[in-house]
Each structure stands twice: as structure tokens, then as C-alpha cells.
N, C-alpha and C. Protein backbone atom coordinates (compact mmCIF):
# COMPACT_ATOMS: atom_id res chain seq x y z
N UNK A 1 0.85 -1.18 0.00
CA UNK A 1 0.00 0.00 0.00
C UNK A 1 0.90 1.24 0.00
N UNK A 2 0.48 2.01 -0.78
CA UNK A 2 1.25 3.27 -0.65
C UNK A 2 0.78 4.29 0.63
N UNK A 3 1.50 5.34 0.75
CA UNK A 3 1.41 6.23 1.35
C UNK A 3 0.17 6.75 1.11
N UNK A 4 -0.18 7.37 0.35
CA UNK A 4 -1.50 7.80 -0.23
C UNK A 4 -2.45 6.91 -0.40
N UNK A 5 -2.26 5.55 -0.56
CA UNK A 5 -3.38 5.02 -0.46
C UNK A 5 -3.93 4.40 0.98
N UNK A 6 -2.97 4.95 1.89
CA UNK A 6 -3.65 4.79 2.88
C UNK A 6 -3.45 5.63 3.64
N UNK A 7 -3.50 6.77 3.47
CA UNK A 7 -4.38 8.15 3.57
C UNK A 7 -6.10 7.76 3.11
N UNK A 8 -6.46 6.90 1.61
CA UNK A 8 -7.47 7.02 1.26
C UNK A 8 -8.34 6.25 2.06
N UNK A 9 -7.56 5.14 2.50
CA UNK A 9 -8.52 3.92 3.16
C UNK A 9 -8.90 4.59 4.54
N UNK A 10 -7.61 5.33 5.14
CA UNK A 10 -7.91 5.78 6.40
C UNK A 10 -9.36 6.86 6.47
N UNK A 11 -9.40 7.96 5.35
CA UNK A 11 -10.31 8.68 4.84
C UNK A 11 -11.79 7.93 4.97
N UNK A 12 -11.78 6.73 4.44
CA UNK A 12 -13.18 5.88 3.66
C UNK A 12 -13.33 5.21 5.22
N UNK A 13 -12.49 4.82 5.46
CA UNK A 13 -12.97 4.33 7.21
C UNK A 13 -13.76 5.90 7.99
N UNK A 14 -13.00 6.45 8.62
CA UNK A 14 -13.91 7.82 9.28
C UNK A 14 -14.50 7.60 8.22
N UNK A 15 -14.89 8.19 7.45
CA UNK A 15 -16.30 8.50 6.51
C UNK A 15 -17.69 7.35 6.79
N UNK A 16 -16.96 6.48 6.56
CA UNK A 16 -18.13 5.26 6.80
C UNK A 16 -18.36 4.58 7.77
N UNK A 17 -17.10 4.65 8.65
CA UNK A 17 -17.87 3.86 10.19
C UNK A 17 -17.30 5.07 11.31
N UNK A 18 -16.16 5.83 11.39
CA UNK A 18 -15.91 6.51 12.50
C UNK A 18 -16.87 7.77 12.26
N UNK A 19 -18.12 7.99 11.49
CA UNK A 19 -18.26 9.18 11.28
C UNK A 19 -18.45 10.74 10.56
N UNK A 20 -17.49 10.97 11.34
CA UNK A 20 -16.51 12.00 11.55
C UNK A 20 -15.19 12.20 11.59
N UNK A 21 -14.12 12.63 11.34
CA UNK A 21 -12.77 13.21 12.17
C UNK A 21 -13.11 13.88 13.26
N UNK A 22 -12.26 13.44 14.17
CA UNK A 22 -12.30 14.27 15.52
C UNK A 22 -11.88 15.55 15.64
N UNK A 23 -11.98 16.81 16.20
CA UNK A 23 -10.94 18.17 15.61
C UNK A 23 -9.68 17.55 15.91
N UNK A 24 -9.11 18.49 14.99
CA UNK A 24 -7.44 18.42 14.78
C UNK A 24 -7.08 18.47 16.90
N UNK A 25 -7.32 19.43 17.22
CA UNK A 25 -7.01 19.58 18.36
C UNK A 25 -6.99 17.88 19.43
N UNK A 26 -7.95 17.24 19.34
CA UNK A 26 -8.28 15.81 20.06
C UNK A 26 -7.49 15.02 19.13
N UNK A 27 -7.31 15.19 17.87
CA UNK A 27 -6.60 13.91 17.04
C UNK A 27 -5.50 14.21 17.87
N UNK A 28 -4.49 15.76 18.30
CA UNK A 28 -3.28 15.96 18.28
C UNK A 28 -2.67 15.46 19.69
N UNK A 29 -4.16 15.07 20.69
CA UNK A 29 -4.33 15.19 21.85
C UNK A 29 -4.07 13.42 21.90
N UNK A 30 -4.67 12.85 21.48
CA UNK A 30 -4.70 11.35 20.70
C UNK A 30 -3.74 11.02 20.10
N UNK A 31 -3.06 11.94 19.09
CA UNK A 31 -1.57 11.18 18.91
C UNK A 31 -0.82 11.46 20.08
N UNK A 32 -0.74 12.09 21.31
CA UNK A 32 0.40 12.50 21.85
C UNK A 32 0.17 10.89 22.98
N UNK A 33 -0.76 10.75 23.27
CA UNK A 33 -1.17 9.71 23.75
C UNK A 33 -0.42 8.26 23.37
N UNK A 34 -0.82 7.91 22.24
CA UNK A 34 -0.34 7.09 21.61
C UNK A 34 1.49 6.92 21.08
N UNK A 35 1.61 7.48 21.15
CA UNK A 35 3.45 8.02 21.29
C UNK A 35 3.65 7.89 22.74
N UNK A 36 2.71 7.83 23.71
CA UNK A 36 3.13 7.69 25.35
C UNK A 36 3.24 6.28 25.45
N UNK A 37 2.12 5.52 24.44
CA UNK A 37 1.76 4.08 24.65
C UNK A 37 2.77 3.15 24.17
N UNK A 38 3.20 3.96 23.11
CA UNK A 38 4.38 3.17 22.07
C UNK A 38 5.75 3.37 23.16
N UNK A 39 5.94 4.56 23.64
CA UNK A 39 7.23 5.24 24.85
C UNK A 39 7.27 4.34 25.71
N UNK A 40 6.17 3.79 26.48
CA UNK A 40 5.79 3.14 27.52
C UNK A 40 6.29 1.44 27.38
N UNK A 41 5.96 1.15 26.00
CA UNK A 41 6.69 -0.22 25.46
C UNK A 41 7.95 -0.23 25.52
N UNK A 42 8.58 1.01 25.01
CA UNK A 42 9.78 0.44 24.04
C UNK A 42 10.76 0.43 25.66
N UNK A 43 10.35 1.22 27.17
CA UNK A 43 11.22 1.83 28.45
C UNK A 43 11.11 0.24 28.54
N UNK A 44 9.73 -0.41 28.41
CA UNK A 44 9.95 -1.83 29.17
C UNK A 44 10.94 -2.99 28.30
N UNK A 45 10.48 -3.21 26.84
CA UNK A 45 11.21 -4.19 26.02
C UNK A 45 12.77 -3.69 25.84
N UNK A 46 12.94 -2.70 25.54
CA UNK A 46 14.54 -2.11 24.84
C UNK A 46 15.22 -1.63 26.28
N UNK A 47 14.22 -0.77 27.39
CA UNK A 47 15.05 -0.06 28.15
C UNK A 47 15.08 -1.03 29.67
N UNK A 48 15.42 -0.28 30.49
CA UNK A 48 15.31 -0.47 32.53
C UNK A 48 14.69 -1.18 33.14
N UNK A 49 13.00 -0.77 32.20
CA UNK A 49 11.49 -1.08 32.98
C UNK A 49 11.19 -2.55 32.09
N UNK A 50 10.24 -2.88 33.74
CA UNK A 50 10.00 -4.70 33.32
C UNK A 50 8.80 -4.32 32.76
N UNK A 51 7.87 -5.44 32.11
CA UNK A 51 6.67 -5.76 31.88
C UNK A 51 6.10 -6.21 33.57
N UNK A 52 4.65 -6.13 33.51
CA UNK A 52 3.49 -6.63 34.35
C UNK A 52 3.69 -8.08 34.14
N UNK A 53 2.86 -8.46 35.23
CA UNK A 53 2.43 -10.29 34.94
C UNK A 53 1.62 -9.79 34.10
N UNK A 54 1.44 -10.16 32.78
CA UNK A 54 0.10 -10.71 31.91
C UNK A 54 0.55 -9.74 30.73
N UNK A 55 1.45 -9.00 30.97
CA UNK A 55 1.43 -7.90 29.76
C UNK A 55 2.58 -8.44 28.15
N UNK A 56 1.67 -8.18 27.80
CA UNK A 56 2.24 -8.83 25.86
C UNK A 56 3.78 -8.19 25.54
N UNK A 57 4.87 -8.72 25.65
CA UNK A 57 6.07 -7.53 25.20
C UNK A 57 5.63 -6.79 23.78
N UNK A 58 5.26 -8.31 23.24
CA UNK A 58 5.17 -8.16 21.42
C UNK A 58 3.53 -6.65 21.07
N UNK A 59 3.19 -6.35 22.06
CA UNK A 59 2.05 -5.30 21.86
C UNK A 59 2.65 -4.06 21.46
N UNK A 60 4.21 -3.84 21.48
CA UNK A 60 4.30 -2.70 21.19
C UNK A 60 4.37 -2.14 19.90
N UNK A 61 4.57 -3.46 18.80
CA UNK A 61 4.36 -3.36 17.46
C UNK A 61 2.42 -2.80 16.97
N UNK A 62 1.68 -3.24 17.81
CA UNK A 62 0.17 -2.86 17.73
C UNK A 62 0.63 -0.98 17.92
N UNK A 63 0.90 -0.68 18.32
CA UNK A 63 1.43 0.92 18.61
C UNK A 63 1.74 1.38 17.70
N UNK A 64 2.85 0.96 16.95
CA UNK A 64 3.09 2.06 16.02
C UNK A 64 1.51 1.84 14.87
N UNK A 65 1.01 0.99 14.47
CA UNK A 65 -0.07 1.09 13.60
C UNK A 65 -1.05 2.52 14.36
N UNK A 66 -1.30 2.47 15.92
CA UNK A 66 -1.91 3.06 16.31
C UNK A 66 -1.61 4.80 15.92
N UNK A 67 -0.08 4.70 16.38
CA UNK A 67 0.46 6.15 15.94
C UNK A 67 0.41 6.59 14.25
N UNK A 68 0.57 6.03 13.74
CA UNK A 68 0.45 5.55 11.99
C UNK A 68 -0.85 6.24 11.65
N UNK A 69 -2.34 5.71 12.47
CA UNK A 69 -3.40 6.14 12.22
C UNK A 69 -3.50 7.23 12.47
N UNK A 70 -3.88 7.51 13.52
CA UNK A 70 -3.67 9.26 14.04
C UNK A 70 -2.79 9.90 12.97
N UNK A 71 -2.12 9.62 12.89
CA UNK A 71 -1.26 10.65 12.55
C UNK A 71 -1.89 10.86 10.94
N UNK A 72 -1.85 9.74 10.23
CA UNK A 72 -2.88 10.33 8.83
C UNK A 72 -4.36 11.13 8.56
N UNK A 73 -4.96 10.69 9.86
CA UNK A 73 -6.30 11.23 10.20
C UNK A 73 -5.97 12.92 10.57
N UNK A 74 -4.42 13.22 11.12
CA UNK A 74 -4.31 14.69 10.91
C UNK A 74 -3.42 14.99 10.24
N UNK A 75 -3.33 14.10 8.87
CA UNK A 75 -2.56 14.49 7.96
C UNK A 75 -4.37 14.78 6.85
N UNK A 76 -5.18 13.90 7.35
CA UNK A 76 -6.08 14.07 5.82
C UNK A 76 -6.96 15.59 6.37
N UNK A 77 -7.65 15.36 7.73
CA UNK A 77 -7.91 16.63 7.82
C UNK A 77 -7.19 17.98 7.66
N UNK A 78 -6.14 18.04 7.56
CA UNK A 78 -5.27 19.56 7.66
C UNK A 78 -4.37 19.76 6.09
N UNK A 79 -4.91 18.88 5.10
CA UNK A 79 -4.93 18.86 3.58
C UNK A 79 -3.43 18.67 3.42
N UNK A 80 -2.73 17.30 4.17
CA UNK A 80 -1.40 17.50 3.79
C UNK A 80 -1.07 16.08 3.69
N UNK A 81 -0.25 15.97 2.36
CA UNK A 81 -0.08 15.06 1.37
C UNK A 81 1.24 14.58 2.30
N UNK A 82 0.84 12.68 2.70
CA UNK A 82 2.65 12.46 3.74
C UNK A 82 3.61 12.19 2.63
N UNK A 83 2.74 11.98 1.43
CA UNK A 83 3.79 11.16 0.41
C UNK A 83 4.93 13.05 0.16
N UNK A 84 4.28 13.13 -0.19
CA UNK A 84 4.95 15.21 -0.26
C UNK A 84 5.76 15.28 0.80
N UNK A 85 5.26 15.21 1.81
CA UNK A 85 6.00 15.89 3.46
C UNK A 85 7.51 14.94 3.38
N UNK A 86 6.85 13.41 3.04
CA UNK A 86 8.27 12.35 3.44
C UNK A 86 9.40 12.47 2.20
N UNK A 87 8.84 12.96 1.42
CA UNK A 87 9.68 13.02 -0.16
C UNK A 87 10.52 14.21 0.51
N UNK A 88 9.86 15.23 0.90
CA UNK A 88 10.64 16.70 0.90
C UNK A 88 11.63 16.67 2.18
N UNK A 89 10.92 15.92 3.19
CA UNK A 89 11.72 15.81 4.22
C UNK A 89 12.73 15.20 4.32
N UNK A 90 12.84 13.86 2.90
CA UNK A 90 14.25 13.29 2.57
C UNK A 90 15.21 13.57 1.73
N UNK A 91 14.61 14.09 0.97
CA UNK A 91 15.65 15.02 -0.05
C UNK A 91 16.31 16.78 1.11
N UNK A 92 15.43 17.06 2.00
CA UNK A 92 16.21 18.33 2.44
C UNK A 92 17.27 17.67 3.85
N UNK A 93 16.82 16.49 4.47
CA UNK A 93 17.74 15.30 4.87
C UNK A 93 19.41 15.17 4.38
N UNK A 94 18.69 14.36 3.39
CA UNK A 94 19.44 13.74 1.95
C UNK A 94 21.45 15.40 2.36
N UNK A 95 20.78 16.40 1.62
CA UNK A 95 21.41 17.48 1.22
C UNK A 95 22.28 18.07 2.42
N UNK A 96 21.14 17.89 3.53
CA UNK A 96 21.42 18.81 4.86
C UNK A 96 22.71 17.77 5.38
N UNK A 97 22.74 16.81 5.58
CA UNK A 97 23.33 16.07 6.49
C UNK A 97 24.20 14.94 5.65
N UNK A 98 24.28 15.20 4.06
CA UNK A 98 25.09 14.45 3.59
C UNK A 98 26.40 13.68 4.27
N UNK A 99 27.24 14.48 4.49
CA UNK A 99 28.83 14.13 5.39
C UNK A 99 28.27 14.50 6.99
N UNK A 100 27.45 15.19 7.32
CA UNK A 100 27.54 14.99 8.55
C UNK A 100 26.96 13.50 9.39
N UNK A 101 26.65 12.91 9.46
CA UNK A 101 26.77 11.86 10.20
C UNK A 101 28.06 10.47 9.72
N UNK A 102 28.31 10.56 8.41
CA UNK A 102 29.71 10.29 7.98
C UNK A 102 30.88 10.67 8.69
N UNK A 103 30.56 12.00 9.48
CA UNK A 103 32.32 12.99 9.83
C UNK A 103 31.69 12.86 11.65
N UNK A 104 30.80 12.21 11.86
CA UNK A 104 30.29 11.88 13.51
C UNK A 104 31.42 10.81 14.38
N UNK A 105 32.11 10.96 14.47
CA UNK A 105 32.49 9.57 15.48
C UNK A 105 31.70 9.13 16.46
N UNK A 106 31.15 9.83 16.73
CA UNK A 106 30.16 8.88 18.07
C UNK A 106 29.71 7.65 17.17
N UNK A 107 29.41 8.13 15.51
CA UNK A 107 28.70 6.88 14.67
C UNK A 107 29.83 6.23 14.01
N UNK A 108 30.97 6.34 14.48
CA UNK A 108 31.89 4.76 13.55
C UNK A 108 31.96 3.74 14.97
């Protein structure tokens, strides 16, 4: 699936069963959430913090889909194309930081 096409599916879902979009403001309120949920995984599996008795390690992959959603739902309401945003954001990447993480030693 492309980028845009699932912008569209995400679109045709709200449209036909969520509704509505929520305002931008609650989506933004809702992604920040969900970036806590995904944060909250990765301190226990990657970092310090243990899991609960009963708690799934492997749930934290369900997260990023979660953050994924949100985040297109205020990409479709606020008229902005991710395939555009991720293209531009890798080519000014690409240019910006050519040799610099090459000339990093912290990264050899």
C-alpha cells in the first residue's frame, strides 16, 4: 500500500464507520497519547522497565499502527499530502546532512 493510499482507506474508514474526524485539536491530543503508549513499550522491552504479569512484550508493534493512524487522520484533515511531506523531508535530509553523520564519530 502506498502512502496515499492509505491516507485514502484511512479517509473511507472515518467516513463510513468513525463518522466523523475528531478536531485536529483531540486527534493531536490522541496522537500525543499514543506516542506515550508506544514510549511506555519500548522503556519496558529495549530499556530499565519490566513488563506486568500478563502484559504482551510483542504489543508494542500494535502501537506504532496506532500512531500511523492518528497521525494520517491529521494528515487528511489539515490537507497534507505524507507522500509530499516524506519526499521533501528526505531530499532536504538527503542534502542537509550528507557528510555529517559520515564525519560523527560517536557513529563509527
Amino acid at each position: 500500500m502506498t502512502i496515499q493510499e492509505a491516507q485514502d482507506k484511512v479517509d473511507d474508514y472515518i467516513r463510513n464507520i468513525g463518522v466523523r474526524y475528531f478536531s485536529e485539536l483531540t486527534n493531536l491530543a490522541i496522537l500525543m497519547e499514543e506516542v506515550g503508549e508506544l514510549s511506555r513499550h519500548f522503556s519496558r522491552k529495549f530499556g530499565d522497565q519490566s513488563y506486568k504479569n500478563g502484559e504482551n512484550p510483542d504489543d508494542f508493534k500494535k502501537e506504532f499502527g496506532d500512531v500511523l493512524f492518528v497521525l494520517i487522520c491529521l494528515a487528511n484533515q489539515t490537507g497534507v499530502s505524507l507522500t509530499e511531506v516524506l519526499e521533501s523531508t528526505l531530499d532536504k535530509n538527503s542534502h542537509r546532512d550528507k557528510d555529517r553523520h559520515k564525519n560523527n564519530p560517536k557513529l563509527q
